[in-house]
C-alpha atoms as a PDB file:
ATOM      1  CA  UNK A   1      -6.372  16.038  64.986  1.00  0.00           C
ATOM      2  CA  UNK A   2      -2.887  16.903  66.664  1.00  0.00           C
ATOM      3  CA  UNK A   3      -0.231  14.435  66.553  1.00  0.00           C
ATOM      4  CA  UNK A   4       0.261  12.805  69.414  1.00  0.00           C
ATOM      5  CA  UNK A   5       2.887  13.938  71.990  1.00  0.00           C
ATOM      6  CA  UNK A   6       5.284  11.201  73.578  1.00  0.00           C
ATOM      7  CA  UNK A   7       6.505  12.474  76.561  1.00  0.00           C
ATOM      8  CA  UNK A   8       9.874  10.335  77.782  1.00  0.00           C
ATOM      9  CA  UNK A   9      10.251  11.094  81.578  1.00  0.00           C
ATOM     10  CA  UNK A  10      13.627   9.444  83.457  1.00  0.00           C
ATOM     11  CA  UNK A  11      13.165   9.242  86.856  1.00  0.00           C
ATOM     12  CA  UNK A  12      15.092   8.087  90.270  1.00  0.00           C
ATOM     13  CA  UNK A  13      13.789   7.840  93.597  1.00  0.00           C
ATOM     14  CA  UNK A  14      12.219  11.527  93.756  1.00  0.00           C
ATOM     15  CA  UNK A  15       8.144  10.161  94.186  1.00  0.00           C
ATOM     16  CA  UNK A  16       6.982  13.571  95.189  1.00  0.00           C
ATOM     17  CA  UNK A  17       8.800  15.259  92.554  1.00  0.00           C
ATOM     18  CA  UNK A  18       7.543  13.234  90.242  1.00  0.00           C
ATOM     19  CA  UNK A  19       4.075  13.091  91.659  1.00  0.00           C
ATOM     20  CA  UNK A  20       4.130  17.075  91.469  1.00  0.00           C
ATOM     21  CA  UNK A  21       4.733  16.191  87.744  1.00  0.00           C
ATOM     22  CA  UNK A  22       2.475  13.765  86.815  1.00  0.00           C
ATOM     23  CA  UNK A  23      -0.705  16.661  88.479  1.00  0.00           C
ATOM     24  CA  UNK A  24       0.807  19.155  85.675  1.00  0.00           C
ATOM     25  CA  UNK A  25       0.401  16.814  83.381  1.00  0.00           C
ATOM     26  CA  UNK A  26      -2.864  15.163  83.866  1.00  0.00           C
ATOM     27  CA  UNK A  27      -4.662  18.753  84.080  1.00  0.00           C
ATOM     28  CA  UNK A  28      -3.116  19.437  80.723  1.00  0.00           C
ATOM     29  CA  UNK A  29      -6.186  20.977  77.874  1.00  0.00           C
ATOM     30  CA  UNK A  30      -4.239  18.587  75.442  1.00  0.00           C
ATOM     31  CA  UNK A  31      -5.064  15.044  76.023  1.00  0.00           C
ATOM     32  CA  UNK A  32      -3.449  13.377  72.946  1.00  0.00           C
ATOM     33  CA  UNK A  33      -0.472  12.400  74.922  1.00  0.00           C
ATOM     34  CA  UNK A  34       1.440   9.116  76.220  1.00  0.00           C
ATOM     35  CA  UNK A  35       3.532   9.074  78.851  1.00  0.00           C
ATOM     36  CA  UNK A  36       6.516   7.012  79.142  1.00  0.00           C
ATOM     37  CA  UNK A  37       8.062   6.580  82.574  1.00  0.00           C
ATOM     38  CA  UNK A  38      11.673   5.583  82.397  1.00  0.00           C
ATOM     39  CA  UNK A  39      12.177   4.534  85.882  1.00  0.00           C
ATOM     40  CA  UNK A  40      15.907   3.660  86.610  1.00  0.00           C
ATOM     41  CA  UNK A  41      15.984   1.551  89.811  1.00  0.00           C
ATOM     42  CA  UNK A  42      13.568   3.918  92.199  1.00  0.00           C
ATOM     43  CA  UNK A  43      13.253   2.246  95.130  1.00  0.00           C
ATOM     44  CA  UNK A  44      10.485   4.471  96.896  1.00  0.00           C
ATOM     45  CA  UNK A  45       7.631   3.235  94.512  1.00  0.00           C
ATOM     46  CA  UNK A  46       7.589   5.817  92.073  1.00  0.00           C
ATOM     47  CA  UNK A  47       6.660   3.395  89.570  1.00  0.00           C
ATOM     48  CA  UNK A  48       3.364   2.399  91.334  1.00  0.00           C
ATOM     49  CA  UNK A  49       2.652   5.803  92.241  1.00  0.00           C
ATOM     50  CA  UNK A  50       2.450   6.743  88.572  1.00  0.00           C
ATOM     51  CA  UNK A  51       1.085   3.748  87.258  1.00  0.00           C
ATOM     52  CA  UNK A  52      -2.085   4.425  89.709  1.00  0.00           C
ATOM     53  CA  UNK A  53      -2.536   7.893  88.554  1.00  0.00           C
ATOM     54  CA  UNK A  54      -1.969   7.448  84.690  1.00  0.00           C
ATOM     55  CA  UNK A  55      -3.137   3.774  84.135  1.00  0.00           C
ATOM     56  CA  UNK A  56      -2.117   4.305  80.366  1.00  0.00           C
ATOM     57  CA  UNK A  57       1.043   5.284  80.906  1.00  0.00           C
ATOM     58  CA  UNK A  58       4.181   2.824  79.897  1.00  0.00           C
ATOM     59  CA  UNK A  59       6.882   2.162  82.574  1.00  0.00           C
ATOM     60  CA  UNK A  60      10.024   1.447  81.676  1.00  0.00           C
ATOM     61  CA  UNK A  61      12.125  -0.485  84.644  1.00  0.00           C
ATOM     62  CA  UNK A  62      16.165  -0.296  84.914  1.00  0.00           C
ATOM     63  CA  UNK A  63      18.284  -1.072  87.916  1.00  0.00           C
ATOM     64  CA  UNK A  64      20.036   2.069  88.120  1.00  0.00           C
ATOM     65  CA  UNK A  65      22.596   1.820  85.719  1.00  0.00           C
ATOM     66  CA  UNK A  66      20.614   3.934  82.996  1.00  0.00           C
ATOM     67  CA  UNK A  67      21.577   7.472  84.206  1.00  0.00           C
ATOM     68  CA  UNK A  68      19.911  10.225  81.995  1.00  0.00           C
ATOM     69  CA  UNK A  69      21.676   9.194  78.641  1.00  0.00           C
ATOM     70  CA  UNK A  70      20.708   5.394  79.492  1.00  0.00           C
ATOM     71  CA  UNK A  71      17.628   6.075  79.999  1.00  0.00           C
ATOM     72  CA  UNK A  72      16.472   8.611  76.858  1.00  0.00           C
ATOM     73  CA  UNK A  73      17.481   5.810  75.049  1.00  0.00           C
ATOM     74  CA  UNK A  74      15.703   3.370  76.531  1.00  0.00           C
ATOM     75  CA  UNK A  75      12.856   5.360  76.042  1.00  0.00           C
ATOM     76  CA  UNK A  76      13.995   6.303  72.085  1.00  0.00           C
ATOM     77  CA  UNK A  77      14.174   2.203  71.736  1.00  0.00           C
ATOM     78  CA  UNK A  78      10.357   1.690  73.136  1.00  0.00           C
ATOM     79  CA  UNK A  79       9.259   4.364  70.507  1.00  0.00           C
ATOM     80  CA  UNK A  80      11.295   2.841  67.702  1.00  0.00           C
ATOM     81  CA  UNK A  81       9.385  -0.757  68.750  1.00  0.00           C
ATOM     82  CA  UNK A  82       6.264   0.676  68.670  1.00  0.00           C
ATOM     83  CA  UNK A  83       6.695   2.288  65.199  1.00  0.00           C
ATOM     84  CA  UNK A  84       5.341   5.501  65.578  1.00  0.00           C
ATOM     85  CA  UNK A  85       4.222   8.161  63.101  1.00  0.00           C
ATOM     86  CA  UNK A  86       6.643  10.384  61.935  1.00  0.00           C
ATOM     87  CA  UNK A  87       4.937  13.103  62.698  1.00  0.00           C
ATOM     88  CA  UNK A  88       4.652  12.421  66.672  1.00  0.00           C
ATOM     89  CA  UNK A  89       5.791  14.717  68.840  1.00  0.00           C
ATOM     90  CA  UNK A  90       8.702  13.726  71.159  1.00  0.00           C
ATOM     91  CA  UNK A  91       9.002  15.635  74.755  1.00  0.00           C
ATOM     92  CA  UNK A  92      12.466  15.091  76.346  1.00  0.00           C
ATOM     93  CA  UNK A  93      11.943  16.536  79.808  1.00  0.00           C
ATOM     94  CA  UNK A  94      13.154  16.381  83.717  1.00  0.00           C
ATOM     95  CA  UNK A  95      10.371  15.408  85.942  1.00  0.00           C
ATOM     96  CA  UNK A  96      11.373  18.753  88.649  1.00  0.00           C
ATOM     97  CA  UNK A  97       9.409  21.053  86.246  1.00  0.00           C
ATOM     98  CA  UNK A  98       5.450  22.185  86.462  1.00  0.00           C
ATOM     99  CA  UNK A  99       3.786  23.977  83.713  1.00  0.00           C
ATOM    100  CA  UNK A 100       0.108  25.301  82.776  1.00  0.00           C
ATOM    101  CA  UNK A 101      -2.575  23.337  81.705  1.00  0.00           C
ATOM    102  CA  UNK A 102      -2.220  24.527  77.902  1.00  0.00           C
ATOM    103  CA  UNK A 103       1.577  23.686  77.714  1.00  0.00           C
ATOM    104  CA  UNK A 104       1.138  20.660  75.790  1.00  0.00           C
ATOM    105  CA  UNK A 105      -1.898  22.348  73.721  1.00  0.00           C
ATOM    106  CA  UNK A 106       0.665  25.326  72.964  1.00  0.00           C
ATOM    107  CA  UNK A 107       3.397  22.530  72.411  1.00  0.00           C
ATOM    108  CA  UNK A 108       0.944  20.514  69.714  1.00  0.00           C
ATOM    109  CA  UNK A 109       0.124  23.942  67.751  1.00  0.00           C
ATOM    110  CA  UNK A 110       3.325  25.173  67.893  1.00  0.00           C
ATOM    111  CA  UNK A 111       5.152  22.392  66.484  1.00  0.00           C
ATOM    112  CA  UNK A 112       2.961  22.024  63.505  1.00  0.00           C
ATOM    113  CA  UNK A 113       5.303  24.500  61.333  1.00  0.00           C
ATOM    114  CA  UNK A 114       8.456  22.678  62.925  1.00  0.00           C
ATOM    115  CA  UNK A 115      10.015  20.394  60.549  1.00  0.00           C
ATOM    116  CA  UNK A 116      13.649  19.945  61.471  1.00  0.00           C
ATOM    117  CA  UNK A 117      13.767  21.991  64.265  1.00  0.00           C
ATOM    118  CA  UNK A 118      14.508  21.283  68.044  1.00  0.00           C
ATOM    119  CA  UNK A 119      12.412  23.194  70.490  1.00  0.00           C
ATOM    120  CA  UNK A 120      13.489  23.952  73.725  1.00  0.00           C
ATOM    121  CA  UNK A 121      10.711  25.600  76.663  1.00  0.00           C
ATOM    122  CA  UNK A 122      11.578  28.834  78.363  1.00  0.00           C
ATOM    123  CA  UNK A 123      12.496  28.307  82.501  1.00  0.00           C
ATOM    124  CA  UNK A 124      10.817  30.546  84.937  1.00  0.00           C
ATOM    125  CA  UNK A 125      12.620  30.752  88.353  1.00  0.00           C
ATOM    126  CA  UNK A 126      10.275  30.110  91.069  1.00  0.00           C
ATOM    127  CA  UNK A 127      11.665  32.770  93.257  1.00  0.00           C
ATOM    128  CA  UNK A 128      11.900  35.769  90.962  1.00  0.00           C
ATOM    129  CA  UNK A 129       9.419  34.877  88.431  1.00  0.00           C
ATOM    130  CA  UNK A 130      11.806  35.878  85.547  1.00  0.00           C
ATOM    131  CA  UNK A 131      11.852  33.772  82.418  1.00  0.00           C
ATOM    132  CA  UNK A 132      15.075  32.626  81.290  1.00  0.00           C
ATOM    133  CA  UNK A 133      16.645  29.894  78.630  1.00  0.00           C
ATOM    134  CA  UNK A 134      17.104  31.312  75.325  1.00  0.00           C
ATOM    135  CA  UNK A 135      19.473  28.638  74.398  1.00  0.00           C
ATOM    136  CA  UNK A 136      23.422  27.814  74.410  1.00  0.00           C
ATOM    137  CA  UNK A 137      25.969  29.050  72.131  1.00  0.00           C
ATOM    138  CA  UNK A 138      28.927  26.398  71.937  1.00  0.00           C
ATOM    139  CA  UNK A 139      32.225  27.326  71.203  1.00  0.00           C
ATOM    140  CA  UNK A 140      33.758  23.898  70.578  1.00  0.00           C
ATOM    141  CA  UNK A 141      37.049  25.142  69.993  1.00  0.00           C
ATOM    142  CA  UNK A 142      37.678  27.170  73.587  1.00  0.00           C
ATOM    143  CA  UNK A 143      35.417  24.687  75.141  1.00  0.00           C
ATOM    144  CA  UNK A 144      32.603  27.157  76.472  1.00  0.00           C
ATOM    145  CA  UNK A 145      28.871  27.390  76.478  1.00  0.00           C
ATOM    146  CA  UNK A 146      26.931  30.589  77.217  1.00  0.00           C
ATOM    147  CA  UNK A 147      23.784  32.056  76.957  1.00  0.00           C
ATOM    148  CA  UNK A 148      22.788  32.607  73.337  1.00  0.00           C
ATOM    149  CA  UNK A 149      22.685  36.615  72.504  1.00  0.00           C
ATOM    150  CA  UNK A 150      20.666  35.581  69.205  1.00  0.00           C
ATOM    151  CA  UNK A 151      18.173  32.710  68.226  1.00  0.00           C
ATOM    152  CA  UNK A 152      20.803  32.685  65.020  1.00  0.00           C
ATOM    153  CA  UNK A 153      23.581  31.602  67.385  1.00  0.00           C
ATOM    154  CA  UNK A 154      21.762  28.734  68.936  1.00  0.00           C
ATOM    155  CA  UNK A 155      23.756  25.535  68.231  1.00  0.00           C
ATOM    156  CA  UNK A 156      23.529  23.730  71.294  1.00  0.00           C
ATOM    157  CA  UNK A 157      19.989  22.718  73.910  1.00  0.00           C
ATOM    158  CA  UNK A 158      19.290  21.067  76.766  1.00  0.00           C
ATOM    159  CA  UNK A 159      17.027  17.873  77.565  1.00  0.00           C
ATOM    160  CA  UNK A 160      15.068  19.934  79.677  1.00  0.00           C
ATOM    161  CA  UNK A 161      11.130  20.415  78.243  1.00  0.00           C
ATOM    162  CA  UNK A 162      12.474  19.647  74.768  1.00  0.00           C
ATOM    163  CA  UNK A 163      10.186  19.016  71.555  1.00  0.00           C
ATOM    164  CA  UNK A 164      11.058  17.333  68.661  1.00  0.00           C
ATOM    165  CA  UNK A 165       9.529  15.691  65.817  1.00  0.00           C
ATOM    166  CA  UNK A 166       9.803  11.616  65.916  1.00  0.00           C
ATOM    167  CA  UNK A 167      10.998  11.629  61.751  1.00  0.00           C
ATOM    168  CA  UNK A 168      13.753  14.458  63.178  1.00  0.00           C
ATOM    169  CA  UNK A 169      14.888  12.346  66.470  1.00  0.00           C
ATOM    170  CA  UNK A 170      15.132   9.428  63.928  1.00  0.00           C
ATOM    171  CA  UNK A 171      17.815  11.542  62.097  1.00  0.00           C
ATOM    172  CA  UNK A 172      19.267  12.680  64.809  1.00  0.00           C
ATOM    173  CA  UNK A 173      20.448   9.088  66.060  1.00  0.00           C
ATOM    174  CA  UNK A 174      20.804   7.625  69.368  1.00  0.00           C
ATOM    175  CA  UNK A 175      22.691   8.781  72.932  1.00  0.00           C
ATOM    176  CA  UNK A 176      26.025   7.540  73.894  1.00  0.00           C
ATOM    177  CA  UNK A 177      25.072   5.896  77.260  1.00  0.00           C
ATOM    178  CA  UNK A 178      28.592   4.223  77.569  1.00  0.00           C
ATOM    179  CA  UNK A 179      30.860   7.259  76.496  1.00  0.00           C
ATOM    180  CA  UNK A 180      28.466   9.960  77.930  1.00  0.00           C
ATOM    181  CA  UNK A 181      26.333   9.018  80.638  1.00  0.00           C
ATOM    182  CA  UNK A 182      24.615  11.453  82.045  1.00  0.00           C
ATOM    183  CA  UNK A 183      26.519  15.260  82.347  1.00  0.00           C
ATOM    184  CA  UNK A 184      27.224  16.664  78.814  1.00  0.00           C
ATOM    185  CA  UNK A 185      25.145  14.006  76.831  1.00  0.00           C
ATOM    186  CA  UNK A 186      21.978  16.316  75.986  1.00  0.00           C
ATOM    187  CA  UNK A 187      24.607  18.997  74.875  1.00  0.00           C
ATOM    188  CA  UNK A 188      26.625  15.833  72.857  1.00  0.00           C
ATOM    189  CA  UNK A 189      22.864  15.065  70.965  1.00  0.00           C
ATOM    190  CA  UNK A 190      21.687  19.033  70.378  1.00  0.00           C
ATOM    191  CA  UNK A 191      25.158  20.187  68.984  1.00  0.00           C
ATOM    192  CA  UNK A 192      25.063  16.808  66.259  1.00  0.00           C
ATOM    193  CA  UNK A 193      21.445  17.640  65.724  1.00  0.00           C
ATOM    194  CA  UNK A 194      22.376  21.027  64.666  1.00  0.00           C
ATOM    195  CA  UNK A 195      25.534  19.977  62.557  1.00  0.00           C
ATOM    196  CA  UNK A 196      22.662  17.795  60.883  1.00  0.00           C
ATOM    197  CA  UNK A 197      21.000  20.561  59.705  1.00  0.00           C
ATOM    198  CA  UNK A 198      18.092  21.023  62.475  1.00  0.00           C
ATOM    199  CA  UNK A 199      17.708  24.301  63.590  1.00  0.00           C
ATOM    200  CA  UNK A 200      17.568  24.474  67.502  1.00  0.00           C
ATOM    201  CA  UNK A 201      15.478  27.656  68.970  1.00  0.00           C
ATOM    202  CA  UNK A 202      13.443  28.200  72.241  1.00  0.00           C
ATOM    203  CA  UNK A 203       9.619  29.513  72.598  1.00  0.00           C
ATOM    204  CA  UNK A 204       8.521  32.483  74.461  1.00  0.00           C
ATOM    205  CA  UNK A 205       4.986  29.708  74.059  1.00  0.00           C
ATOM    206  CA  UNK A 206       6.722  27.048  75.887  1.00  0.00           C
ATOM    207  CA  UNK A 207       7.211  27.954  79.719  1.00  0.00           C
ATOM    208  CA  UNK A 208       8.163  25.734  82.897  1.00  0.00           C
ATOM    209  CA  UNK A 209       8.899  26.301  86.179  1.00  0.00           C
ATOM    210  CA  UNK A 210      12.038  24.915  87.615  1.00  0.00           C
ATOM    211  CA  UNK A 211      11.633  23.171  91.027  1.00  0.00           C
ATOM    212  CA  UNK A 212      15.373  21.934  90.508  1.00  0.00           C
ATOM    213  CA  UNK A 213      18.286  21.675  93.205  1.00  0.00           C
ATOM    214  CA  UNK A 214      21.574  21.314  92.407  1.00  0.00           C
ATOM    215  CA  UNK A 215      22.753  17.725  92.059  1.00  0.00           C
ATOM    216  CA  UNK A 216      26.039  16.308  90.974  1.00  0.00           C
ATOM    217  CA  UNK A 217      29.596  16.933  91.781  1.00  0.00           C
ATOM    218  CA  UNK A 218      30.418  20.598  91.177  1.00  0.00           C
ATOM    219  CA  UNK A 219      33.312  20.807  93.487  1.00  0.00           C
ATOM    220  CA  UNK A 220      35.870  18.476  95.683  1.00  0.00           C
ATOM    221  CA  UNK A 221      36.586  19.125  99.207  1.00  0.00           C
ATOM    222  CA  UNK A 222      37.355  15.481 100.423  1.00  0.00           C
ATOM    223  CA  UNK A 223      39.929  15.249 102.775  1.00  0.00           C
ATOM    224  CA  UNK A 224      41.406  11.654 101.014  1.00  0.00           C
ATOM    225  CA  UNK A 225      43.664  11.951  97.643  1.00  0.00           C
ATOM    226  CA  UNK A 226      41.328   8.869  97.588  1.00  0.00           C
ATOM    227  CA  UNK A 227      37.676  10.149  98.017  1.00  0.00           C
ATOM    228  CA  UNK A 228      39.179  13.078  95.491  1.00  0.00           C
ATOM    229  CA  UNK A 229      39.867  10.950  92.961  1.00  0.00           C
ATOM    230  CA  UNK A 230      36.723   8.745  93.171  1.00  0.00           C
ATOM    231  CA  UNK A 231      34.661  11.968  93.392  1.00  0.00           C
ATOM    232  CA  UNK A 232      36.453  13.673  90.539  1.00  0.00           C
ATOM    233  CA  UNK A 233      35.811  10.760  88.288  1.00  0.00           C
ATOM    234  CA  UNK A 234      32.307   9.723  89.123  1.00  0.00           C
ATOM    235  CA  UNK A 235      29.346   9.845  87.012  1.00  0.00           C
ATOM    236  CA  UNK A 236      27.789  12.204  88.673  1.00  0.00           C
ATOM    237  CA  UNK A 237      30.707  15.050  88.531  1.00  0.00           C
ATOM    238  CA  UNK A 238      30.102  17.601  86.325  1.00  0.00           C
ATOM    239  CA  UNK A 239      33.939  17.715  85.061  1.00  0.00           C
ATOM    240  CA  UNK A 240      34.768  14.077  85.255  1.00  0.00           C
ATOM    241  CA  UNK A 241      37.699  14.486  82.709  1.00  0.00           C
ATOM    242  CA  UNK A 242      36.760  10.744  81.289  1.00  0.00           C
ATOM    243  CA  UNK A 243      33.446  11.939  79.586  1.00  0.00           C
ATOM    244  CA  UNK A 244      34.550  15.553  78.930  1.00  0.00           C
ATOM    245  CA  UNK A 245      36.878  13.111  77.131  1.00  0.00           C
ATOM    246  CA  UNK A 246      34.725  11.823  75.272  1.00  0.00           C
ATOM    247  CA  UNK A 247      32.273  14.975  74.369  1.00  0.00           C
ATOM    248  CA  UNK A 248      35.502  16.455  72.518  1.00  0.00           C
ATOM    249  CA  UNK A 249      36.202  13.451  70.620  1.00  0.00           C
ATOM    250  CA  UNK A 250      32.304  13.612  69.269  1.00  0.00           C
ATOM    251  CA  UNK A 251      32.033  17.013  69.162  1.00  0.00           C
ATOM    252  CA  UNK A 252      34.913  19.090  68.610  1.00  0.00           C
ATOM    253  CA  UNK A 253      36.216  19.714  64.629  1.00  0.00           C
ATOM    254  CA  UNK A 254      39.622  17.766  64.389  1.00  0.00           C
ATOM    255  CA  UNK A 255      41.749  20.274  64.303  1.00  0.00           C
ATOM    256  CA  UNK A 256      40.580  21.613  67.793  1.00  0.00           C
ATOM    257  CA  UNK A 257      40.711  17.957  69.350  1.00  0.00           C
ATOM    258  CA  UNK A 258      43.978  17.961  70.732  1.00  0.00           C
ATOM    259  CA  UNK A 259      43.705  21.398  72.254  1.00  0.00           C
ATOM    260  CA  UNK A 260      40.767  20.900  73.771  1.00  0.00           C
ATOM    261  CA  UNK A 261      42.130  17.334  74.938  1.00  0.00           C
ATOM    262  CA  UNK A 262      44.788  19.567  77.107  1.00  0.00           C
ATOM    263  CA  UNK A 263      42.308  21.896  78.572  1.00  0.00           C
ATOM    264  CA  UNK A 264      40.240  18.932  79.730  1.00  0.00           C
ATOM    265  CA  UNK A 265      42.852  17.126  81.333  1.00  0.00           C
ATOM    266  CA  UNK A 266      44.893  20.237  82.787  1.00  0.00           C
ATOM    267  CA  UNK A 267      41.306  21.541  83.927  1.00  0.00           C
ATOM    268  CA  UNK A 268      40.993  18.163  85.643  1.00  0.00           C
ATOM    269  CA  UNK A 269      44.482  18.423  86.902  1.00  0.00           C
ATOM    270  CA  UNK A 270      43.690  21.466  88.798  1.00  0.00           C
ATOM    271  CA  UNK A 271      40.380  20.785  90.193  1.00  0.00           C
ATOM    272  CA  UNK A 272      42.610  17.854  91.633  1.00  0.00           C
ATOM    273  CA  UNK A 273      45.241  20.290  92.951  1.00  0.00           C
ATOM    274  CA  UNK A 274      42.858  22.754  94.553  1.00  0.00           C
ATOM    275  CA  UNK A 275      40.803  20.055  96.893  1.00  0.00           C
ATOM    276  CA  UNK A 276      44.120  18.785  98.437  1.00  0.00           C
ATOM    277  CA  UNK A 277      44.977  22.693  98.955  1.00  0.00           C
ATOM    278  CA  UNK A 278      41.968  22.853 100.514  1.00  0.00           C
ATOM    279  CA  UNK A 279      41.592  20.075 102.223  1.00  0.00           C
ATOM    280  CA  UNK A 280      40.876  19.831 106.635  1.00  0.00           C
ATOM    281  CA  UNK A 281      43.835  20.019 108.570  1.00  0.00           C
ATOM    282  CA  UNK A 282      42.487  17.251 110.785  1.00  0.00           C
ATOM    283  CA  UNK A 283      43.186  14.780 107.934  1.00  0.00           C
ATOM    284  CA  UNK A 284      47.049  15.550 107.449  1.00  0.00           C
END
């Protein structure tokens, strides 16, 4: 028999989303799975939705304070309580994704021959229909992440339809829900995995489709120096300077630290300067 597959699902106030997840999952060919529901504060009775259409299903309940680092390890904890095997299967995955009814079947047989290895699923764009992620290349010294050229140059994944095996997340260690909330913690987690030894690929076996929109902070156009500055260094902005902060100091080899210190902070600096350059006219 397969091991089983624990699938950890963090989720906010998005029922249909999530309900558009839970009918790709219960028409899976694979039925050796739990689900765990990491619910952080929804309001809109996600919870109960879920609950009535997987009555097994364990459900997690925060106030809203979890964010996506938060909550992994809330769900990482429950697992750890519940002692089990080594060999499970762990599925780290957004709930704005749909897949075929054989992706956890592929998953189970696929991960057989995976012993220290993170697996990451292949996104196809809804649109266009191409198939994309072949994982991240970090360079932790100029600060950038692209697109991997090579499966060899891999070192870095994100939480998004990721596999693992429960005796390799153990190794791994926890998330950093204090120091790295939410943006840059799944990168934080795959890079240390990888300096551990694991080896971090993607599947051509493994495919999703995205239903994501953009969320988060990407840019600042508030009129206020106030509004600017809350914006630029909330949780959910992508280059909050605080938790880039803090991704260097875990991440990045000490001799790079204090470089990459200044490009974080003079980054931040100028992300500053250009929203009150841009800013309305009507608020002068």
């Amino acid at each position: 028999m397969s091991a089983q597959i624990y699938v950890l699902l963090p989720v906010h106030n998005r029922r249909a989303v999530t309900a558009s997840f839970v009918d790709s999952l219960k028409a899976q060919t694979f039925s050796n799975y739990h689900l765990v529901l990491i619910d952080d504060g929804s309001t809109d009775g996600t919870a109960e939705m879920v609950r009535e259409s997987i009555p097994t299903a364990t459900v997690l309940r925060g106030k809203g304070d979890w964010w996506w680092a938060g909550s992994l390890q809330r769900g990482l904890d429950w697992l750890e309580q519940e002692n089990v095997p080594d060999d499970a299967i762990v599925l780290f995955t957004n709930d704005d994704v749909e897949f075929g009814p054989d992706y956890l079947e592929r998953a189970a047989a696929l991960m057989k021959g995976k012993q220290r290895t993170l697996v990451l699923s292949r996104t196809r764009d809804p649109l266009t229909g191409a198939i994309d992620e072949t994982g991240v290349t970090a360079d932790l010294r100029r600060l950038t992440f692209t697109i991997s050229k090579s499966s060899e140059s891999i070192n870095c994944l994100p939480t998004r339809g990721l596999f693992a095996h429960w005796s390799d997340v153990k190794k791994i260690g926890g998330f950093h829900p204090t120091l790295l909330p939410h943006y840059l913690s799944d990168y934080e987690y795959t890079i240390r995995a990888h300096k551990r030894g694991m080896r971090c690929e993607t599947s051509s076996e493994l495919v999703i489709t995205s239903n994501e929109k953009t969320t988060g902070y990407r840019e600042i156009k508030e009129a206020s120096m106030k509004s600017a500055l809350a914006k630029l260094f909330s949780k959910k902005a992508s280059g909050n300077p605080v938790y880039w902060t803090s991704f260097v100091i875990l991440t990045v080899p000490p001799p790079w630290i204090i470089p990459g210190l200044m490009r974080v902070w003079v980054g931040g600096a100028r992300a500053f300067a250009r929203s009150r350059m841009q800013r309305s006219p009507n608020s002068r």
